[in-house]
N, C-alpha and C. Protein backbone atom coordinates (compact mmCIF):
# COMPACT_ATOMS: atom_id res chain seq x y z
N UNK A 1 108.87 135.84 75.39
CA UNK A 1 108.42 137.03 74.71
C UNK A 1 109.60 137.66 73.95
N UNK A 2 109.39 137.99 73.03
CA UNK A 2 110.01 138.74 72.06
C UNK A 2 110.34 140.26 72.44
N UNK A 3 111.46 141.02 72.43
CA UNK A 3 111.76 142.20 72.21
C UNK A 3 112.11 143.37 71.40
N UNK A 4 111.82 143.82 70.58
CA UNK A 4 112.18 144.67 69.35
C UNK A 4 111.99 146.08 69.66
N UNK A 5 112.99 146.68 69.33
CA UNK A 5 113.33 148.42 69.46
C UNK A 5 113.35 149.18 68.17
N UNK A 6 111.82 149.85 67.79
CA UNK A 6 111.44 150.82 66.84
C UNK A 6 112.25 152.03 66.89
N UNK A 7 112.57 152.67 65.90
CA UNK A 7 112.85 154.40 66.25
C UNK A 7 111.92 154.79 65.01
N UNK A 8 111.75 155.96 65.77
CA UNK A 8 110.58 157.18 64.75
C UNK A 8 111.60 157.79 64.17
N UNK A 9 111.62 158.05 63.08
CA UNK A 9 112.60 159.08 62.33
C UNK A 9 111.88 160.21 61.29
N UNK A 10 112.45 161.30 61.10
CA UNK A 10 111.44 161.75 60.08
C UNK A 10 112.04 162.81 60.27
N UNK A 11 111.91 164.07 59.55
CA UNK A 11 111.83 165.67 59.61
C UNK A 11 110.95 165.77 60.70
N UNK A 12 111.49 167.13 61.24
CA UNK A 12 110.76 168.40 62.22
C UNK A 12 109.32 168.53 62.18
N UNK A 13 108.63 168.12 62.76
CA UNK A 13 107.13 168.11 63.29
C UNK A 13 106.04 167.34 61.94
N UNK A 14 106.98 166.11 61.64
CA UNK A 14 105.75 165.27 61.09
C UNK A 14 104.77 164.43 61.06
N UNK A 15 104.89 164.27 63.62
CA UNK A 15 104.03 163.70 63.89
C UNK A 15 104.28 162.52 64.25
N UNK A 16 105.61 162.27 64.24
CA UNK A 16 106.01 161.35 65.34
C UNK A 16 105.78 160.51 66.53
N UNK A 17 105.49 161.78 67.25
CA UNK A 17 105.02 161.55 68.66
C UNK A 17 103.67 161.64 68.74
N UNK A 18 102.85 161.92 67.57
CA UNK A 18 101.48 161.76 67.70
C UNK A 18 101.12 160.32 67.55
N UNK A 19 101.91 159.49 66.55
CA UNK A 19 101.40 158.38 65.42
C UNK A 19 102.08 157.89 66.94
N UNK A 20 103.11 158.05 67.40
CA UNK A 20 103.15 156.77 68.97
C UNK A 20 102.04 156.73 69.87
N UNK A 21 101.70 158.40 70.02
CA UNK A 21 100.78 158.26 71.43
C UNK A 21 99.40 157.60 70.75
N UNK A 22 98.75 157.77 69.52
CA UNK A 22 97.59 157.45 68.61
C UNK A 22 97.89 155.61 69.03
N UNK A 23 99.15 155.23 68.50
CA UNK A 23 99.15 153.72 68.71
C UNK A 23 99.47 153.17 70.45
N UNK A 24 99.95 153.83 70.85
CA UNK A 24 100.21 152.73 72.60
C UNK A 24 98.88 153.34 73.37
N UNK A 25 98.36 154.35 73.33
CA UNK A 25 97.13 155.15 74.50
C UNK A 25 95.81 155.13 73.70
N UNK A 26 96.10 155.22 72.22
CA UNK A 26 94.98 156.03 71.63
C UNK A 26 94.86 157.06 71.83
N UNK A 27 95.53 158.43 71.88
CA UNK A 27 94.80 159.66 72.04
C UNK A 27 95.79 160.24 71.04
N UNK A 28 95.01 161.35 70.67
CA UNK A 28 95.53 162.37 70.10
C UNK A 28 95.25 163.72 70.92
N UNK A 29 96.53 164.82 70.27
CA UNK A 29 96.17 166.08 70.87
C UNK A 29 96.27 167.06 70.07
N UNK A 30 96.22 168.35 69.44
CA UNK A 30 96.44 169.30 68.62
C UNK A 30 97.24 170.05 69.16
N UNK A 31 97.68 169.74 70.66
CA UNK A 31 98.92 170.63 70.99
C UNK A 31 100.14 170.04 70.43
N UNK A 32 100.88 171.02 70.05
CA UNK A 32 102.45 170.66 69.23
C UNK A 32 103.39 170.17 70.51
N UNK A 33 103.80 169.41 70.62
CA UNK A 33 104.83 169.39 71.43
C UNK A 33 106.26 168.75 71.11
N UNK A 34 106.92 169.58 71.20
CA UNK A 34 108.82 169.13 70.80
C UNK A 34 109.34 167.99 71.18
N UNK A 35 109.68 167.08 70.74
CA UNK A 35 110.43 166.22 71.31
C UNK A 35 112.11 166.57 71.46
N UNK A 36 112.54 166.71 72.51
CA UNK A 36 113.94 166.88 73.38
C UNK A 36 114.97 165.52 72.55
N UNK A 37 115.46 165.53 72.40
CA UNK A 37 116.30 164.66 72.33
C UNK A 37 115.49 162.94 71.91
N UNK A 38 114.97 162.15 72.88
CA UNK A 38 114.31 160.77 72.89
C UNK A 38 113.16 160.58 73.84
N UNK A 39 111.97 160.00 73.32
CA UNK A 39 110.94 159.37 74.24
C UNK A 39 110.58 158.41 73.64
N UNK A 40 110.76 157.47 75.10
CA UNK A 40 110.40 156.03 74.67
C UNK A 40 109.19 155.56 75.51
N UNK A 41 108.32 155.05 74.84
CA UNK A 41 107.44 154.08 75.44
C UNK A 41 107.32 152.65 74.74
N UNK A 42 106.49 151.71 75.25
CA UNK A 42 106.23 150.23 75.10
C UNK A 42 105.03 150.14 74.77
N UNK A 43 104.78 149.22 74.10
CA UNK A 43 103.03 148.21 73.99
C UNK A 43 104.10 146.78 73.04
N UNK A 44 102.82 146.18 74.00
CA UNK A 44 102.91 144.60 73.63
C UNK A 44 101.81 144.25 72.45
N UNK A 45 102.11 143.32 71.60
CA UNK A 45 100.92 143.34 70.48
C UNK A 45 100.97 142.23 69.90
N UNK A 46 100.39 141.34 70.03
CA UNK A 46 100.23 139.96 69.54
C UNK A 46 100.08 139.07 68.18
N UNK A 47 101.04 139.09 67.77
CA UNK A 47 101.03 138.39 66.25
C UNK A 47 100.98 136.85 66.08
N UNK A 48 100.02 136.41 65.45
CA UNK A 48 99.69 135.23 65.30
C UNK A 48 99.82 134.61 66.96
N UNK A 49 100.80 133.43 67.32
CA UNK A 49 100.97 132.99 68.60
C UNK A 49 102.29 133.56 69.25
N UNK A 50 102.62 134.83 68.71
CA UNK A 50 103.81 135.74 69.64
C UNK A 50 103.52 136.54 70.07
N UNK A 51 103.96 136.64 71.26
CA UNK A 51 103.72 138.28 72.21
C UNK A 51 105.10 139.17 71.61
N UNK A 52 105.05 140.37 71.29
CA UNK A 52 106.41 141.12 70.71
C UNK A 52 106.46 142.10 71.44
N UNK A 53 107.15 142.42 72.01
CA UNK A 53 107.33 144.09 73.21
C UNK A 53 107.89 144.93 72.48
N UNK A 54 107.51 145.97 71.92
CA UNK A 54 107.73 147.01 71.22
C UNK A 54 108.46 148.17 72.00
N UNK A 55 109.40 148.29 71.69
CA UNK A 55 110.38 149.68 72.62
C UNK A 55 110.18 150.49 71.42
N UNK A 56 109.54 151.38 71.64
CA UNK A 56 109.14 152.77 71.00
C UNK A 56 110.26 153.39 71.09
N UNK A 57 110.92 154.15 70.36
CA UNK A 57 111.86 155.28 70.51
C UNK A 57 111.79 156.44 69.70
N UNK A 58 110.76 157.49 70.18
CA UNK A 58 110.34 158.42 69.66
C UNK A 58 111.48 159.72 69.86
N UNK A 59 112.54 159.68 68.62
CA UNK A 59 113.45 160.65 68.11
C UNK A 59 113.29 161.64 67.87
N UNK A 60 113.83 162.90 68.27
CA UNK A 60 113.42 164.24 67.88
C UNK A 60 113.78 164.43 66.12
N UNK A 61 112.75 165.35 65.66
CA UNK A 61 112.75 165.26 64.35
C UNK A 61 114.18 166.69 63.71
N UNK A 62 114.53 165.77 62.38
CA UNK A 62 115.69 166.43 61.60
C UNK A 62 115.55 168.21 61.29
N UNK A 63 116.29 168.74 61.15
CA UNK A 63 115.89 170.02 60.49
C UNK A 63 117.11 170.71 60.29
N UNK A 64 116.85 171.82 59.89
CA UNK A 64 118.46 172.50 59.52
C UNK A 64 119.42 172.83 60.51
N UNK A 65 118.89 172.50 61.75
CA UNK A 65 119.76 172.46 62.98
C UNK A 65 120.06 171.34 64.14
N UNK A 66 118.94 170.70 63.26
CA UNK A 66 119.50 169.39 64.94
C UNK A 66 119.33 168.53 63.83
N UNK A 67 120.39 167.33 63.50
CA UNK A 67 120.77 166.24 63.40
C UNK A 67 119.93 165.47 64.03
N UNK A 68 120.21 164.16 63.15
CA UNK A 68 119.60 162.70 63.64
C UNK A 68 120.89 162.23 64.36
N UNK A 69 120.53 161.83 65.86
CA UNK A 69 121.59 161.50 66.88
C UNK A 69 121.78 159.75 66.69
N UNK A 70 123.23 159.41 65.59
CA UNK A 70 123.14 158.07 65.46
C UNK A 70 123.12 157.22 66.70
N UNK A 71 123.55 157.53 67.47
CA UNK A 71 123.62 156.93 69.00
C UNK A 71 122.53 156.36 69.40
N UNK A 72 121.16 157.24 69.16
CA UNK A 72 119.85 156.21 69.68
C UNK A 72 119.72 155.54 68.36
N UNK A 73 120.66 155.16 67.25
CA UNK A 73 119.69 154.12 66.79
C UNK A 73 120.53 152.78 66.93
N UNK A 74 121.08 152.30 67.53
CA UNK A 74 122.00 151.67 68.29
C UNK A 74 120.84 150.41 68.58
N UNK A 75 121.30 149.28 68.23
CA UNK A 75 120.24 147.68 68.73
C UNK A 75 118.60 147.92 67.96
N UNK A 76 118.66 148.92 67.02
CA UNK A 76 117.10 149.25 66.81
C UNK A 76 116.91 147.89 65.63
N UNK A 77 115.59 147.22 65.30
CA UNK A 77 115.06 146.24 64.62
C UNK A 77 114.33 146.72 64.13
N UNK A 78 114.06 148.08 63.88
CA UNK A 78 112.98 148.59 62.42
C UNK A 78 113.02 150.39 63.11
N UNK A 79 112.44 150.97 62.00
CA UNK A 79 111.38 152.01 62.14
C UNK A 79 110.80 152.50 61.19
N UNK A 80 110.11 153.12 61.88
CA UNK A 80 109.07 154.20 61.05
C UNK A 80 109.54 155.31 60.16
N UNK A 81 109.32 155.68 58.60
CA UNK A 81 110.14 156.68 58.16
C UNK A 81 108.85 157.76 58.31
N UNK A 82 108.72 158.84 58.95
CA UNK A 82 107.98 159.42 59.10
C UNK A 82 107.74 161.09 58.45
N UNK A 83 106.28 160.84 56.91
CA UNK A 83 106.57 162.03 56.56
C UNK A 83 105.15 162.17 56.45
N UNK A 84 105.47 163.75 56.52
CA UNK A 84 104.39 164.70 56.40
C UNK A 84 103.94 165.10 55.10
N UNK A 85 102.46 164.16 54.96
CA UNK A 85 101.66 164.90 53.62
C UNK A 85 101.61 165.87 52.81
N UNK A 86 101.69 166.72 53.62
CA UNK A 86 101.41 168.06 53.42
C UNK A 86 102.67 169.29 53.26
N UNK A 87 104.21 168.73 53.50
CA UNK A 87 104.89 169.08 53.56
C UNK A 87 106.12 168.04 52.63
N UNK A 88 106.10 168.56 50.99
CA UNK A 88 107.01 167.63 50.13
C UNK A 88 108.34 167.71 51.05
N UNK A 89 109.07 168.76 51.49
CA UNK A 89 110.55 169.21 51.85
C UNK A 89 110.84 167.85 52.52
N UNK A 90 109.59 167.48 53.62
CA UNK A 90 109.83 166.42 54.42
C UNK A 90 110.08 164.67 54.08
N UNK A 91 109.83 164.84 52.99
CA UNK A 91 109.86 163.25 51.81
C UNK A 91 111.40 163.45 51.57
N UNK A 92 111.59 164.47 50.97
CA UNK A 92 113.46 164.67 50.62
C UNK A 92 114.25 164.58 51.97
N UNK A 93 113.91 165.51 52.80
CA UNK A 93 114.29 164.59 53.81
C UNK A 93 114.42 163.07 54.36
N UNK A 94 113.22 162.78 54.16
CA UNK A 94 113.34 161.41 54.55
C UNK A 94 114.09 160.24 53.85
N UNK A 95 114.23 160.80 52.34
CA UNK A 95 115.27 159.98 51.91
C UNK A 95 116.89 160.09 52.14
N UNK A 96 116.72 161.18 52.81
CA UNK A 96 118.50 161.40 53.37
C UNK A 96 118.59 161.08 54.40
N UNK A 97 117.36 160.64 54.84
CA UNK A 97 117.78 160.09 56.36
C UNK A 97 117.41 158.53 56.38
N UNK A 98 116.51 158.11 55.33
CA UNK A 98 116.81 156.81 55.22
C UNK A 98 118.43 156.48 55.02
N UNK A 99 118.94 156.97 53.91
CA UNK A 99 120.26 156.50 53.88
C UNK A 99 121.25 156.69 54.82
N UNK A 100 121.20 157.54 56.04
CA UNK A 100 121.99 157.70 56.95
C UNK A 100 121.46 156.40 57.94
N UNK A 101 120.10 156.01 58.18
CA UNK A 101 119.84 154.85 58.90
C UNK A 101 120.89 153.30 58.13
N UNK A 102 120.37 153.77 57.01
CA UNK A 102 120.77 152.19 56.64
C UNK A 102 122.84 152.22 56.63
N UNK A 103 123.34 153.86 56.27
CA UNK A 103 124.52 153.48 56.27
C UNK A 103 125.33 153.40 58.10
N UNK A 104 124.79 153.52 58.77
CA UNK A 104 125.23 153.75 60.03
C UNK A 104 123.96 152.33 60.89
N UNK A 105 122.93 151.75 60.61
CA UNK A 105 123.16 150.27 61.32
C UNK A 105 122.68 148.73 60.15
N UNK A 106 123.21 149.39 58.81
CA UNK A 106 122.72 148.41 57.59
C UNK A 106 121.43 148.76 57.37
N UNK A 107 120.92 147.25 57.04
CA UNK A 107 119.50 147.18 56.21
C UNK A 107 118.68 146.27 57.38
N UNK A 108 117.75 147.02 57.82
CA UNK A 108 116.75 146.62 58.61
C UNK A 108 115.23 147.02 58.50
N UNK A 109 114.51 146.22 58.44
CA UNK A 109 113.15 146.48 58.28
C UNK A 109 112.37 147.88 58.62
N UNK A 110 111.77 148.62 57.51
CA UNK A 110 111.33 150.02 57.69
C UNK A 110 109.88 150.04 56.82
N UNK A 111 109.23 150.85 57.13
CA UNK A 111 107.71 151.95 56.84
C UNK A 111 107.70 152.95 56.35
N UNK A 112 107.39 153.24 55.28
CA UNK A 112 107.31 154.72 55.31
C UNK A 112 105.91 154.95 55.67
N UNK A 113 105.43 156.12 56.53
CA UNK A 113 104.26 156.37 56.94
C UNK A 113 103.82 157.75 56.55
N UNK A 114 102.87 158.06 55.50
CA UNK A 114 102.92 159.25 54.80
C UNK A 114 101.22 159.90 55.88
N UNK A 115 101.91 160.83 56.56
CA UNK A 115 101.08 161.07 57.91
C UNK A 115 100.54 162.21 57.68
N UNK A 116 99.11 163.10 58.19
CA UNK A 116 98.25 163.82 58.03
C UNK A 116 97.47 163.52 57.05
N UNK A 117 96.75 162.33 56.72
CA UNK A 117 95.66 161.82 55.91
C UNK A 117 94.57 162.25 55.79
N UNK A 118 94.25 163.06 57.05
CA UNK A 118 93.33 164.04 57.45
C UNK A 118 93.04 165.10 56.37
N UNK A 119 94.58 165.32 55.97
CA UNK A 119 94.52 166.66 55.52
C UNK A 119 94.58 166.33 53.81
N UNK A 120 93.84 165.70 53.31
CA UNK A 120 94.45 165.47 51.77
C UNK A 120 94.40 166.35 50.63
N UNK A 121 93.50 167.14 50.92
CA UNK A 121 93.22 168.62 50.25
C UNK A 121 94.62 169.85 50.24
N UNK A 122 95.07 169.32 51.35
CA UNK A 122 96.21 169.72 51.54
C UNK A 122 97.57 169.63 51.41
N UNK A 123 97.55 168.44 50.56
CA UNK A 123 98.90 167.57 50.63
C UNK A 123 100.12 168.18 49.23
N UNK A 124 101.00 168.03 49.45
CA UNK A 124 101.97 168.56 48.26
C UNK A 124 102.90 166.90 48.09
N UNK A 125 102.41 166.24 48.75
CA UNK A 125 103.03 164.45 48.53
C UNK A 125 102.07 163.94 47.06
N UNK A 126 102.63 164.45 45.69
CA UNK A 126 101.76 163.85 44.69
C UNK A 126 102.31 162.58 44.26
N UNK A 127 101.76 162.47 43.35
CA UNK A 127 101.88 161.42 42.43
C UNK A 127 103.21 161.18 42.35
N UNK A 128 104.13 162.06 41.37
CA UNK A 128 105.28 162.19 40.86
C UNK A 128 106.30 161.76 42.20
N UNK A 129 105.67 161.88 43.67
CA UNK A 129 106.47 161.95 44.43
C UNK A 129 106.38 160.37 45.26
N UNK A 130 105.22 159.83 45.06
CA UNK A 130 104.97 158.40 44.98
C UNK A 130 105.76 157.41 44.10
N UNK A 131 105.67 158.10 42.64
CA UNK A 131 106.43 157.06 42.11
C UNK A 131 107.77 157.24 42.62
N UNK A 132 108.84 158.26 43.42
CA UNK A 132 109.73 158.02 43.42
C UNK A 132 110.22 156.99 44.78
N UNK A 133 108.82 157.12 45.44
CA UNK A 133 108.89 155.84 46.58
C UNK A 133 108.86 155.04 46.16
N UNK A 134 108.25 154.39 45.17
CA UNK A 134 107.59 153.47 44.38
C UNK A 134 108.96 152.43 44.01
N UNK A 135 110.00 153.92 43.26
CA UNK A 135 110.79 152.99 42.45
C UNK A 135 112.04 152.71 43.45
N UNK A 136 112.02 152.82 44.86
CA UNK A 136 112.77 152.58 45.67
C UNK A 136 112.97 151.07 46.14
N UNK A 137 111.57 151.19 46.08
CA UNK A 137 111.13 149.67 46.56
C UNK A 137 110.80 149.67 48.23
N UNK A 138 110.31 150.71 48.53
CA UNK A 138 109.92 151.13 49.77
C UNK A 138 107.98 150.58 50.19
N UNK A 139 107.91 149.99 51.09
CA UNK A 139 106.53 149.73 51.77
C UNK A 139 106.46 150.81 52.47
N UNK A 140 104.53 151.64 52.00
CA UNK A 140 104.01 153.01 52.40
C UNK A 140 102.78 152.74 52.83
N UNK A 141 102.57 153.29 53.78
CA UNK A 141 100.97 153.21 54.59
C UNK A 141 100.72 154.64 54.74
N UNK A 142 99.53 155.13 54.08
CA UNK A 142 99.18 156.27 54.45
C UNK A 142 98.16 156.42 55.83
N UNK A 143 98.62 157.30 56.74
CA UNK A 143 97.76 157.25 57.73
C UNK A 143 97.50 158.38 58.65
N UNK A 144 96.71 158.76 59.29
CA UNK A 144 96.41 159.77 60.28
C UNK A 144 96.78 159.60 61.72
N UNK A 145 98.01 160.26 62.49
CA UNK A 145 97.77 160.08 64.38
C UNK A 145 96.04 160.72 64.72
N UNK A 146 95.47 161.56 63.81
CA UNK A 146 94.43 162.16 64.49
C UNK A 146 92.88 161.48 64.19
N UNK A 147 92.83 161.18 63.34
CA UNK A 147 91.93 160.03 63.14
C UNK A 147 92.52 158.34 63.22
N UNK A 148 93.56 158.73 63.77
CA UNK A 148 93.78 156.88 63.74
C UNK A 148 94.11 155.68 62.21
N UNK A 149 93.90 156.13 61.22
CA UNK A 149 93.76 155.24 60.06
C UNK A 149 95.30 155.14 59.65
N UNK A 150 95.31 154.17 59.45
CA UNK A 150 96.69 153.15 59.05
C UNK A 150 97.86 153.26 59.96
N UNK A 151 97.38 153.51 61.45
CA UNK A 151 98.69 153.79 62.28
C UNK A 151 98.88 152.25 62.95
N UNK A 152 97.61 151.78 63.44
CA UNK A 152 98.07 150.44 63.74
C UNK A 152 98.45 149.53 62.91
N UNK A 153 98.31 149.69 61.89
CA UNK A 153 98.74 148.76 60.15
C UNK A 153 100.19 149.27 60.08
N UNK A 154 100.61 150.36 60.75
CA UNK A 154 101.87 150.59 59.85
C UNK A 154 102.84 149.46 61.32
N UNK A 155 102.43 150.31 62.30
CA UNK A 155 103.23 149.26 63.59
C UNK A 155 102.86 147.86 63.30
N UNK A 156 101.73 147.05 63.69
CA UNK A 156 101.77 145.87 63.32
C UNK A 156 102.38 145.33 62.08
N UNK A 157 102.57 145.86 60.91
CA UNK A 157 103.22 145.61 59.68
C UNK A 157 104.81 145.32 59.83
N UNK A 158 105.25 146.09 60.81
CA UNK A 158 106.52 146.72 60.82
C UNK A 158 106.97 145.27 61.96
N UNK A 159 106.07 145.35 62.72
CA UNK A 159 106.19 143.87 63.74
C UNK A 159 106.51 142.92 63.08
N UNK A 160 105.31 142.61 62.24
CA UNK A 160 105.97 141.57 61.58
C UNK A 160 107.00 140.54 60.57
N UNK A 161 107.21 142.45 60.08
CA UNK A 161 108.37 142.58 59.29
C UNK A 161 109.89 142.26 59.98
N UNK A 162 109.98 142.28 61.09
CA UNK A 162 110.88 142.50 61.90
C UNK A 162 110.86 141.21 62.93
N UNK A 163 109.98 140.07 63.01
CA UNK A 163 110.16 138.98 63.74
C UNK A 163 110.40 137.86 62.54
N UNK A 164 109.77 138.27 61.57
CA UNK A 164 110.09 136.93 60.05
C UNK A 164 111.87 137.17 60.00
């Protein structure tokens, strides 16, 4: 069996820890809850004829006071860039923290996961802000922790991105 260690990365409450618990339990909750420092969980998930063990490492999110702690991303084989729809600030973020991933453990397989799909009426992630993913050359799955849509596409994607 295969082993690979994800980290969630993203700005301050974009759902992180929802899009994990949505993919290893299935559940969602509408209570907010902080992530401390790191939570990790596992699921196993079967690609073609491989079993892959997924070490979740759900990172507390960036903001004008707590830093991304390079330390947990240490042995990681992908993650999730995790932004909030509905919140542009969190896309600019995420491109400053892509580049702190890639300059502190290189170039390793990543997602961007443009999260609260739910809410599209709501979103300030336009167009203009697509193409600038676009011209990155970045792979984007839009998806919901609360309805579920494109969360197992973005992990399985990311699996397989990361065993080729």
């Amino acid at each position: 069996m295969i082993q690979k260690k994800v980290c969630m990365v993203g700005a301050f409450a974009t759902g992180k820890t929802s899009l994990v618990a949505r993919f290893v339990s299935s559940i969602y909750s509408d209570v907010y809850q902080t992530t401390v420092g790191v939570k990790i969980d596992k699921k196993l998930v079967h690609l073609a004829e491989r079993e892959v063990n997924l070490i979740l490492w759900d990172i507390q999110g960036e903001d004008d006071f707590q830093k991304l702690r390079l330390s947990y991303l240490r042995g990681l084989s992908g993650y999730l860039l995790v932004v909030d729809g509905t919140r542009r600030a969190t896309l600019e973020k995420a491109f400053t923290i892509q580049q702190i991933v890639e300059e502190t453990v290189g170039t390793v397989p990543f997602i961007v996961i443009l999260n609260k799909s739910d809410l599209m009426d709501e979103w300030e992630v336009d167009s203009t802000a697509m193409d600038e993913i676009s011209k990155r050359g970045w792979m984007v799955i839009q998806g919901s922790a609360k309805t579920g849509m494109g969360v197992e596409e973005a992990f399985l994607t990311l699996a397989k991105e990361m065993v080729e």
